[in-house]
PDB file of N, CA and C in Angstrom:
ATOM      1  N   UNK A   1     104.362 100.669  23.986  1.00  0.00           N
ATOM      2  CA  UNK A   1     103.346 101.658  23.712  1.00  0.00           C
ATOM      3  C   UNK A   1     102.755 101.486  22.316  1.00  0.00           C
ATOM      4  N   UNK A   2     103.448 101.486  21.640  1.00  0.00           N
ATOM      5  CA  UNK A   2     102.942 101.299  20.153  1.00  0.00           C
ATOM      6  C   UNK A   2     102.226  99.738  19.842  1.00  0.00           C
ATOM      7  N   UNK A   3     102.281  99.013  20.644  1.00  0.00           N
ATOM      8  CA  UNK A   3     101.727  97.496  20.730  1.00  0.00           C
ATOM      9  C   UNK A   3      99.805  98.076  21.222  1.00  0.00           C
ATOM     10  N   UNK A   4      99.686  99.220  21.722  1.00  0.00           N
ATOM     11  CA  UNK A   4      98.559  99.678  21.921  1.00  0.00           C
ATOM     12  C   UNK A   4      97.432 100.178  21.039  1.00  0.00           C
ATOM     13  N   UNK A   5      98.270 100.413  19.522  1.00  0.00           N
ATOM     14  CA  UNK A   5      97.798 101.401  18.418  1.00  0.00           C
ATOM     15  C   UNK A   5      96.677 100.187  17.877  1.00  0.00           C
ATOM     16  N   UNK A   6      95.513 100.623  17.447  1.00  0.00           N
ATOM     17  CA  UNK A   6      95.153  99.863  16.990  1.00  0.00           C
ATOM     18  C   UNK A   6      94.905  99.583  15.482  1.00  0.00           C
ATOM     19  N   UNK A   7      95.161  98.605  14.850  1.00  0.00           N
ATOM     20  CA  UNK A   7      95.399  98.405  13.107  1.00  0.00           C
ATOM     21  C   UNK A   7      94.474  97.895  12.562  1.00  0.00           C
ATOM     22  N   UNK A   8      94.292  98.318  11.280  1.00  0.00           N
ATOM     23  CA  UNK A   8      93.804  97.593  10.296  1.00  0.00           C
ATOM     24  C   UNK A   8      94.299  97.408   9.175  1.00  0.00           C
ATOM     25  N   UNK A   9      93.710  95.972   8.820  1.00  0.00           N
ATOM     26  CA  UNK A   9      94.389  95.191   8.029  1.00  0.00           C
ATOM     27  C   UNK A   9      93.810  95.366   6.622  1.00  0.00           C
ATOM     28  N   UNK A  10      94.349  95.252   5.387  1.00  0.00           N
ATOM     29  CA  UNK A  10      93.634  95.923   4.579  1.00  0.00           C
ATOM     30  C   UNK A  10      93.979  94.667   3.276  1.00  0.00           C
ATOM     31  N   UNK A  11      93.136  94.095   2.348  1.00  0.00           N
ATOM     32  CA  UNK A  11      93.816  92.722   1.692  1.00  0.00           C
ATOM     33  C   UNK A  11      93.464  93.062   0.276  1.00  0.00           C
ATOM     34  N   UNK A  12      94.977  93.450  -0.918  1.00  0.00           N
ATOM     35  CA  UNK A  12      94.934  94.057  -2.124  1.00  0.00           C
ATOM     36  C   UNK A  12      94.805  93.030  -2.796  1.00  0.00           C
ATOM     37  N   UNK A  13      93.584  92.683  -4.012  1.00  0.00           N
ATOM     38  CA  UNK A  13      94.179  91.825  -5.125  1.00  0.00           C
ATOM     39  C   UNK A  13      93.999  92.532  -6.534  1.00  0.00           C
ATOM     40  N   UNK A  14      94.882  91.573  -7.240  1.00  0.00           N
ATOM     41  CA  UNK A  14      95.315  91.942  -8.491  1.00  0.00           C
ATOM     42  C   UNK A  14      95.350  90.930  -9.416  1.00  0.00           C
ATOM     43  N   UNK A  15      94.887  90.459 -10.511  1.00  0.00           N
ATOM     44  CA  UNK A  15      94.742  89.520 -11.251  1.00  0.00           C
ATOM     45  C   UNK A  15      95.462  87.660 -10.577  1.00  0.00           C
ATOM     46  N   UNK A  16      96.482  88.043 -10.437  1.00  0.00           N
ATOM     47  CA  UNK A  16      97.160  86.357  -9.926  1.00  0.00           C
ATOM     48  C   UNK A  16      97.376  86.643  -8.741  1.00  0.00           C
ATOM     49  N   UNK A  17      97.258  87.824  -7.959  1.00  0.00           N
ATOM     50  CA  UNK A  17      97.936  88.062  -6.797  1.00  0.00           C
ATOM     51  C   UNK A  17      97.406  88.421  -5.879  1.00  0.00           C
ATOM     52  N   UNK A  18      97.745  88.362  -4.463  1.00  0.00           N
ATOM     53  CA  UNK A  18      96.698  88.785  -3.050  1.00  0.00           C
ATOM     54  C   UNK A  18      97.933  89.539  -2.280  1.00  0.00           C
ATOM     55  N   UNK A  19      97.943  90.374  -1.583  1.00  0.00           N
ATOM     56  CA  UNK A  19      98.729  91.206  -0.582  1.00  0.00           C
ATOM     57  C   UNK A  19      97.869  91.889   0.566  1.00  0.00           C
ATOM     58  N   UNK A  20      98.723  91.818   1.396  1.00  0.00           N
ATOM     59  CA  UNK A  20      98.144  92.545   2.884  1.00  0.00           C
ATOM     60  C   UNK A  20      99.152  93.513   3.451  1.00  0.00           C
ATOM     61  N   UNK A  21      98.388  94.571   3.749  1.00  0.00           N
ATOM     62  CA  UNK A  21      99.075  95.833   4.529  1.00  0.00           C
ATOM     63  C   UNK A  21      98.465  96.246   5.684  1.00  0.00           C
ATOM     64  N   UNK A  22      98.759  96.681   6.702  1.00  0.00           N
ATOM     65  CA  UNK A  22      98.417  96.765   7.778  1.00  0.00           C
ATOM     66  C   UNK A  22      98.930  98.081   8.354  1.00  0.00           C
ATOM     67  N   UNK A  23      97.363  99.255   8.415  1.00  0.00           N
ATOM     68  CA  UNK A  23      98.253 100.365   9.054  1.00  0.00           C
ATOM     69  C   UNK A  23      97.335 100.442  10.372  1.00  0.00           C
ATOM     70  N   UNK A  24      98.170 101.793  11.272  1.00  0.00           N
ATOM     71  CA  UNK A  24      97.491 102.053  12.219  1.00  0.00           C
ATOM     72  C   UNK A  24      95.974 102.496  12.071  1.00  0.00           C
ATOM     73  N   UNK A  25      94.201 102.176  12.388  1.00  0.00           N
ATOM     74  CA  UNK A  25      93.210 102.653  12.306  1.00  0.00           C
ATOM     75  C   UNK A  25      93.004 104.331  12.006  1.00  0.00           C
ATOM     76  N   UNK A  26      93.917 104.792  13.687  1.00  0.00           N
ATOM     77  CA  UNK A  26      93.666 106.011  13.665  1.00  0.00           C
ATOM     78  C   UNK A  26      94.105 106.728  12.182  1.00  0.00           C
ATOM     79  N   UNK A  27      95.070 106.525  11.589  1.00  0.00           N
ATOM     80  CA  UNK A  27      95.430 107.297  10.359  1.00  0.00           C
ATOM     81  C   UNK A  27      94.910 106.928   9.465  1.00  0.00           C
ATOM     82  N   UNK A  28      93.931 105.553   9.442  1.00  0.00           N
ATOM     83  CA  UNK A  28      93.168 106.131   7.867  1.00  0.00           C
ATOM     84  C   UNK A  28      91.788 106.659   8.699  1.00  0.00           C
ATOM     85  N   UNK A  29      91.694 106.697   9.777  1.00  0.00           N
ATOM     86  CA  UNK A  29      90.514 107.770  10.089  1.00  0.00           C
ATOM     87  C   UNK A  29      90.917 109.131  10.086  1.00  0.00           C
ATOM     88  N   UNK A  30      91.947 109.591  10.107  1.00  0.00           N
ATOM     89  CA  UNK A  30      92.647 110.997  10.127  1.00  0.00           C
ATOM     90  C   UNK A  30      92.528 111.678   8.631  1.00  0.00           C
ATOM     91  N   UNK A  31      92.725 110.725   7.453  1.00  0.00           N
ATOM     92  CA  UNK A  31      92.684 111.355   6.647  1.00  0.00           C
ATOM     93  C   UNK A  31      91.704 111.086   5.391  1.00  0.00           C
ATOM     94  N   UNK A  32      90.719 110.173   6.108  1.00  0.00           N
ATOM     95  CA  UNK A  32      89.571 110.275   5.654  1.00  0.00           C
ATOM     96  C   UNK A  32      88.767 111.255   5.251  1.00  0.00           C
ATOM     97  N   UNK A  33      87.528 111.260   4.264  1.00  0.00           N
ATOM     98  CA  UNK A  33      86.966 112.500   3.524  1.00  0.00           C
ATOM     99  C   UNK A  33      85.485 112.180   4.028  1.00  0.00           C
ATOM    100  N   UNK A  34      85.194 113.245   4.669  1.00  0.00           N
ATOM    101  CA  UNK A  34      83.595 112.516   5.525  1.00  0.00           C
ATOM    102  C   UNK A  34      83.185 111.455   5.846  1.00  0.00           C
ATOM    103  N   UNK A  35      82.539 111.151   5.190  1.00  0.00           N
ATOM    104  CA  UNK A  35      81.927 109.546   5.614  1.00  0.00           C
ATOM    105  C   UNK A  35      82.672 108.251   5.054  1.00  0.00           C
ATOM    106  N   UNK A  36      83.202 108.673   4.308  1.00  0.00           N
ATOM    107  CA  UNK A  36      84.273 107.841   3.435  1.00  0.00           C
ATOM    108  C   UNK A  36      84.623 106.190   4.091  1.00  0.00           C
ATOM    109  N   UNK A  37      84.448 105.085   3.342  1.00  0.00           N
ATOM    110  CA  UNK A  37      84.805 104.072   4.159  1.00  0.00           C
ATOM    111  C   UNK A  37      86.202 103.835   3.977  1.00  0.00           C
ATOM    112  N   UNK A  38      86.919 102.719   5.055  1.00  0.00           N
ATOM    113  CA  UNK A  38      87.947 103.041   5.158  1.00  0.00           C
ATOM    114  C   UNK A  38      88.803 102.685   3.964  1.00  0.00           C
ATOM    115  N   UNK A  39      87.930 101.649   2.804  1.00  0.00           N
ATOM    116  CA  UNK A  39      88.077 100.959   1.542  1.00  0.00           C
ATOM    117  C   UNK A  39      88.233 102.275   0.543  1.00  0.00           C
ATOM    118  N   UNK A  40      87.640 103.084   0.564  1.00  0.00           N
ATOM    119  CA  UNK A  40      87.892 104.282  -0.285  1.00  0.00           C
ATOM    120  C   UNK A  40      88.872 104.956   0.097  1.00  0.00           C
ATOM    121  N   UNK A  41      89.482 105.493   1.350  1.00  0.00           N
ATOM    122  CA  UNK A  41      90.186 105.742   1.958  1.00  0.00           C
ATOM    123  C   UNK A  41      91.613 105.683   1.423  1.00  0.00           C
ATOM    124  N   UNK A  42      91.853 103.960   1.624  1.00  0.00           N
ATOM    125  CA  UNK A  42      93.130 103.360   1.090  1.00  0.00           C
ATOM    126  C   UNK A  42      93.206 103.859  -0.437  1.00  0.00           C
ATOM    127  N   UNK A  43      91.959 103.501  -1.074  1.00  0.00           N
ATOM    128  CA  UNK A  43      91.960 103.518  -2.348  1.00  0.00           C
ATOM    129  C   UNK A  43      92.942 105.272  -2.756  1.00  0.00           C
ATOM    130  N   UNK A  44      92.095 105.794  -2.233  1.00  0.00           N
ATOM    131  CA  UNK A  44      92.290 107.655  -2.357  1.00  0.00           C
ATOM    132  C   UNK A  44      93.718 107.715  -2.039  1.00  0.00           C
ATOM    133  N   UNK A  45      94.543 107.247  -1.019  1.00  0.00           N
ATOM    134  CA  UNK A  45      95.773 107.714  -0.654  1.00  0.00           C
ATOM    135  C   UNK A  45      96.515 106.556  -1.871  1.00  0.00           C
ATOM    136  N   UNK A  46      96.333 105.510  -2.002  1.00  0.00           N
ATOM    137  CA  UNK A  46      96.891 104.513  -3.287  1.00  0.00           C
ATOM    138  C   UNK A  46      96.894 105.231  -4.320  1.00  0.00           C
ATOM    139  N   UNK A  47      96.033 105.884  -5.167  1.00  0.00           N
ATOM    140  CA  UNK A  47      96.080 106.699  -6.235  1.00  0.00           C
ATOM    141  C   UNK A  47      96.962 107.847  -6.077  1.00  0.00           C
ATOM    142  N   UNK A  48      97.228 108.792  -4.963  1.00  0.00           N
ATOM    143  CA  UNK A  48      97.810 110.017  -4.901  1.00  0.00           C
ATOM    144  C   UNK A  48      98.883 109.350  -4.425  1.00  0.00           C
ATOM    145  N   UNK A  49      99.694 108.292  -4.311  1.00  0.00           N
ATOM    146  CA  UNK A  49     101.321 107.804  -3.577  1.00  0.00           C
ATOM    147  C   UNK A  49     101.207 107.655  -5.312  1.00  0.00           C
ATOM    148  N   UNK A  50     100.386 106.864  -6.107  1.00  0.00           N
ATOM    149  CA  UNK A  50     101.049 106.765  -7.400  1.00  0.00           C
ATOM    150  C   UNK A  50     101.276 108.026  -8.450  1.00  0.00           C
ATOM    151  N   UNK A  51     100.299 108.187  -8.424  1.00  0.00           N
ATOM    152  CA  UNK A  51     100.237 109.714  -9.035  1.00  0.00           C
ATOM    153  C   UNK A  51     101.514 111.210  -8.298  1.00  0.00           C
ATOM    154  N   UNK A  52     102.324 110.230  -6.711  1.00  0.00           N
ATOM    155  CA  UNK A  52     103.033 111.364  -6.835  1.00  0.00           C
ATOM    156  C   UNK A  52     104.523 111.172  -6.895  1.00  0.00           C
ATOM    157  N   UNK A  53     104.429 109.975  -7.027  1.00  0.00           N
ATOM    158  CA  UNK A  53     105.702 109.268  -7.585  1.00  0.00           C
ATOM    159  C   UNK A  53     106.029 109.281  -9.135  1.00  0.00           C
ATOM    160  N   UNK A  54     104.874 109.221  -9.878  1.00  0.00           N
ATOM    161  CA  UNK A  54     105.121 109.302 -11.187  1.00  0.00           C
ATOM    162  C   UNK A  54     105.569 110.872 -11.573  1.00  0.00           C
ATOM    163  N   UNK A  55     104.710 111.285 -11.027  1.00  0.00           N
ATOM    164  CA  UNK A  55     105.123 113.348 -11.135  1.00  0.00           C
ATOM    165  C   UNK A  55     107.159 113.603 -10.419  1.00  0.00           C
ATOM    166  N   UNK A  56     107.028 112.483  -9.296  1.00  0.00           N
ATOM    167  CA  UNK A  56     108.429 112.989  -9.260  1.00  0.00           C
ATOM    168  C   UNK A  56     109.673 111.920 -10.124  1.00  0.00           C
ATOM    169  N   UNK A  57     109.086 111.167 -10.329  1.00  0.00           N
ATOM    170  CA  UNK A  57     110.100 110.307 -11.550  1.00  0.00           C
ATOM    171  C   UNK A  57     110.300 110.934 -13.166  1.00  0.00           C
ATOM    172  N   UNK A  58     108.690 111.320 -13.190  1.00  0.00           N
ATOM    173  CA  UNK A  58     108.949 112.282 -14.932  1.00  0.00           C
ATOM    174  C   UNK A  58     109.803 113.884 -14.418  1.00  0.00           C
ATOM    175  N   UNK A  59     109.328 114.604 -13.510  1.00  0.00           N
ATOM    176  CA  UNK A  59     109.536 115.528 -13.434  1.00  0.00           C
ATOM    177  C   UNK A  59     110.540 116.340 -12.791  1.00  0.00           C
ATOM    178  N   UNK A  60     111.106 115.311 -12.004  1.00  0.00           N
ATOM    179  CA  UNK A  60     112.186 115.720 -10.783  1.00  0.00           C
ATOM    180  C   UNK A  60     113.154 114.342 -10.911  1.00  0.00           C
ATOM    181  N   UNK A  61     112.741 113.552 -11.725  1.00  0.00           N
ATOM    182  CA  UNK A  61     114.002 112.460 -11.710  1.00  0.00           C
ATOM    183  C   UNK A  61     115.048 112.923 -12.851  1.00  0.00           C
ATOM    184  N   UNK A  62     115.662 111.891 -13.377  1.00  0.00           N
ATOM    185  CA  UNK A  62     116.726 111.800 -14.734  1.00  0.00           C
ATOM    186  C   UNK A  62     115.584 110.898 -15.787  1.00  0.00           C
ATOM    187  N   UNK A  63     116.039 110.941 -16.817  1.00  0.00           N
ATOM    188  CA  UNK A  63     115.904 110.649 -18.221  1.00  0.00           C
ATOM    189  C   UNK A  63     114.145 109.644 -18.461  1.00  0.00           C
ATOM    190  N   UNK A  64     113.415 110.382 -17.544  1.00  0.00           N
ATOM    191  CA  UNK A  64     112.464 109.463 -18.532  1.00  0.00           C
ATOM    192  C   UNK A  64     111.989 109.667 -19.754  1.00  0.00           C
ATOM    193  N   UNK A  65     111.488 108.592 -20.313  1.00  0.00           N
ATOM    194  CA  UNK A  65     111.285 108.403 -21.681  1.00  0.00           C
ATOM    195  C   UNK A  65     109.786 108.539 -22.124  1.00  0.00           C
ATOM    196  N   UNK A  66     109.702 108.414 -23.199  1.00  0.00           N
ATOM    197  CA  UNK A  66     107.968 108.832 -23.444  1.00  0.00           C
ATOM    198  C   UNK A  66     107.220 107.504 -23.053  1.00  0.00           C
ATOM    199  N   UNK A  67     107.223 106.115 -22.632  1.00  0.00           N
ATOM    200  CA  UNK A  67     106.473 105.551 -22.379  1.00  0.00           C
ATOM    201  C   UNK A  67     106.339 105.647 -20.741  1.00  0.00           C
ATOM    202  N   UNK A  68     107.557 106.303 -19.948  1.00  0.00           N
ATOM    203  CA  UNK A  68     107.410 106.758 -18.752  1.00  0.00           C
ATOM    204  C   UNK A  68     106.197 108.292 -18.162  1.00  0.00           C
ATOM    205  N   UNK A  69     106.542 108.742 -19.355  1.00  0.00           N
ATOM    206  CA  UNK A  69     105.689 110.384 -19.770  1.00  0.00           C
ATOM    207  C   UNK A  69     104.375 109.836 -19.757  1.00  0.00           C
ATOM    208  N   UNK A  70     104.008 108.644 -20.471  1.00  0.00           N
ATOM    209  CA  UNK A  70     103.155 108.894 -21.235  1.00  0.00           C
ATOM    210  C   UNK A  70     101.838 107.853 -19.663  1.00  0.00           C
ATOM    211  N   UNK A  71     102.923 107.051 -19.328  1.00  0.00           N
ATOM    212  CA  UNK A  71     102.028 106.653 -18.080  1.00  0.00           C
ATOM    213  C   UNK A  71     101.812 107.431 -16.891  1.00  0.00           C
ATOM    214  N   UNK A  72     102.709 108.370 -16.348  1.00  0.00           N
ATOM    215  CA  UNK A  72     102.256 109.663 -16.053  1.00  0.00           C
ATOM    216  C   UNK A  72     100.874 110.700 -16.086  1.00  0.00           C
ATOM    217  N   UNK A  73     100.858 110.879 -17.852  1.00  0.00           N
ATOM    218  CA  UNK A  73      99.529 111.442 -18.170  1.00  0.00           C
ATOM    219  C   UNK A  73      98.618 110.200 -17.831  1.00  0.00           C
ATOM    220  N   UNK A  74      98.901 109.264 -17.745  1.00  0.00           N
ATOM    221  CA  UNK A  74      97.574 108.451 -17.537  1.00  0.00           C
ATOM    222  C   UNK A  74      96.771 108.455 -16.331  1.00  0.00           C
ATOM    223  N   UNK A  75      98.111 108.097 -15.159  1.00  0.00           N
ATOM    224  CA  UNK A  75      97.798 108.389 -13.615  1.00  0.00           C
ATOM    225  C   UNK A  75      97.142 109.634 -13.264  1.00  0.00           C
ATOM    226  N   UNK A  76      97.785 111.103 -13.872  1.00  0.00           N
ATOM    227  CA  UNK A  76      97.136 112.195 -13.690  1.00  0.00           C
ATOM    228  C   UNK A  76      95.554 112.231 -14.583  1.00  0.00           C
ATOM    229  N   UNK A  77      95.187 111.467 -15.858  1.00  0.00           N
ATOM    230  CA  UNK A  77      93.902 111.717 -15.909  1.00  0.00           C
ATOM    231  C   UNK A  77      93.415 111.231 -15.101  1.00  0.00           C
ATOM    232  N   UNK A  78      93.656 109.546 -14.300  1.00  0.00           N
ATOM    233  CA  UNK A  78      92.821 109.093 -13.416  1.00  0.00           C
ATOM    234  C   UNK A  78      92.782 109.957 -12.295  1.00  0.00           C
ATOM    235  N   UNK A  79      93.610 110.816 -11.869  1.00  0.00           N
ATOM    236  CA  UNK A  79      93.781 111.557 -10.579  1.00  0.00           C
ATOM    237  C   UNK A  79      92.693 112.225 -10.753  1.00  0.00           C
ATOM    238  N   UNK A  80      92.638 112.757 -11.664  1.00  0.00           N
ATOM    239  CA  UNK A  80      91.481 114.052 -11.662  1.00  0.00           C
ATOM    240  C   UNK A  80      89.957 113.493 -12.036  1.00  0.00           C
ATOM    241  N   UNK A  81      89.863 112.302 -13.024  1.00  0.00           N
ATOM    242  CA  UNK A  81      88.352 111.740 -12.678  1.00  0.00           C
ATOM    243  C   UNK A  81      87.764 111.450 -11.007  1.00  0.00           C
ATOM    244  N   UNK A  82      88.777 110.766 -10.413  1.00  0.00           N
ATOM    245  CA  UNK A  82      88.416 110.134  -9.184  1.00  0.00           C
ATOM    246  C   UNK A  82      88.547 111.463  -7.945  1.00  0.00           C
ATOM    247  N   UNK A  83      89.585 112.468  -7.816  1.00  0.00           N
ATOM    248  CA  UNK A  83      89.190 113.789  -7.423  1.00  0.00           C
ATOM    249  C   UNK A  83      88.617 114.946  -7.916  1.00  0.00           C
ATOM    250  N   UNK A  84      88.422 115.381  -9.135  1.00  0.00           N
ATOM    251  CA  UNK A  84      88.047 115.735  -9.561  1.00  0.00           C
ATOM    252  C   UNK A  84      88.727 117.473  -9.801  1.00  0.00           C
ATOM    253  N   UNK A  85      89.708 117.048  -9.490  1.00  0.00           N
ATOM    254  CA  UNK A  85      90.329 118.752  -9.158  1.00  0.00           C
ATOM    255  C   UNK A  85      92.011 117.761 -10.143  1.00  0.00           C
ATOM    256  N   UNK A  86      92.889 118.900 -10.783  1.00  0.00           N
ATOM    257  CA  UNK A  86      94.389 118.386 -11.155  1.00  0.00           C
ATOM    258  C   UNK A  86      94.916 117.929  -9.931  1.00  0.00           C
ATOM    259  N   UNK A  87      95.979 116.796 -10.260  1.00  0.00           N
ATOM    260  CA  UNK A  87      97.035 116.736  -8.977  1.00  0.00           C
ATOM    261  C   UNK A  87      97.865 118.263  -8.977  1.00  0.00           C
ATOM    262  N   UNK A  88      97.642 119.127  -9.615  1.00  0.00           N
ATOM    263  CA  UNK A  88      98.683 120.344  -9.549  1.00  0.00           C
ATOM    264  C   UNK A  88      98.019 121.152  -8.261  1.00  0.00           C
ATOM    265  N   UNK A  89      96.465 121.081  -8.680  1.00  0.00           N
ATOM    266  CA  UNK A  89      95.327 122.155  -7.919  1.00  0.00           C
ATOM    267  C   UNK A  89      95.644 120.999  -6.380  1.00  0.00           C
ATOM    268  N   UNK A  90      95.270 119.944  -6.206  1.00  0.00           N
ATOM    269  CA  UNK A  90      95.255 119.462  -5.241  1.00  0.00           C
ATOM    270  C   UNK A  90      96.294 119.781  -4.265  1.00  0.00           C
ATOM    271  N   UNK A  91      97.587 119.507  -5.086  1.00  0.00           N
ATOM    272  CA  UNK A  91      98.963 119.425  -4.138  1.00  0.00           C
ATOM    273  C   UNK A  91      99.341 121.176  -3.734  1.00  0.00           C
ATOM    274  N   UNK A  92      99.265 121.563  -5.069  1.00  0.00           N
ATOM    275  CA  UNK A  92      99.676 123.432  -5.115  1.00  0.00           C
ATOM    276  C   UNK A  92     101.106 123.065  -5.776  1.00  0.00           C
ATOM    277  N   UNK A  93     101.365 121.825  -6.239  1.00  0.00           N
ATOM    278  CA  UNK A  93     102.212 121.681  -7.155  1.00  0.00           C
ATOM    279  C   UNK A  93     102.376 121.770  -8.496  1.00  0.00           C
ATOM    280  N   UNK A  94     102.497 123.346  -8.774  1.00  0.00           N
ATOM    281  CA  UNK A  94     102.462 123.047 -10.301  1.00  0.00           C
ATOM    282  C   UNK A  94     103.548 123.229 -11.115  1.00  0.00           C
ATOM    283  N   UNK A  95     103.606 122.749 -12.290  1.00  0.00           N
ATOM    284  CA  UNK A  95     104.586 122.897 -13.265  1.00  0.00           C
ATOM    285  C   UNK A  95     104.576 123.873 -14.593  1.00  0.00           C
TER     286      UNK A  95
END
């Protein structure tokens, strides 16, 4: 059954590097933002997996340090240029 789902393939690069991920279609059409292509899409959920990992490593982990803190505040300013709302307002997570 799941051999039925249909995927897309999605290809990340990064200065020396190339990677491929591959999810099911329907879910980045599910949580897509209007017209949104599916390239923004990835992008949008990539920023908020980082931005909510860093919130739970500074904030809910053990001992980070200020260069851990301090990349944190960085992810959360980008969070909020590119949504335009806090990750606190977004999630209803606040501190």
């Amino acid at each position: 059954m799941t051999d039925d789902i249909e995927t897309t393939t999605f290809e990340i690069s990064a200065d020396d590097s190339t990677d491929e991920v591959t999810i099911p279609s329907g879910l980045v059409d599910l949580v897509a933002e209007g017209d949104q292509t599916d390239a923004e899409t990835i992008a949008d959920v990539t920023l908020l997996s980082f931005a909510s990992r860093a919130h739970h490593i500074v904030h809910h982990g053990e001992g980070a340090d200020e260069e851990l803190e301090a990349q944190e505040d960085r992810i959360m300013d980008l969070f909020e240029e590119r949504f335009g709302v806090t990750y606190g307002e977004a999630t209803g997570h606040q501190h």
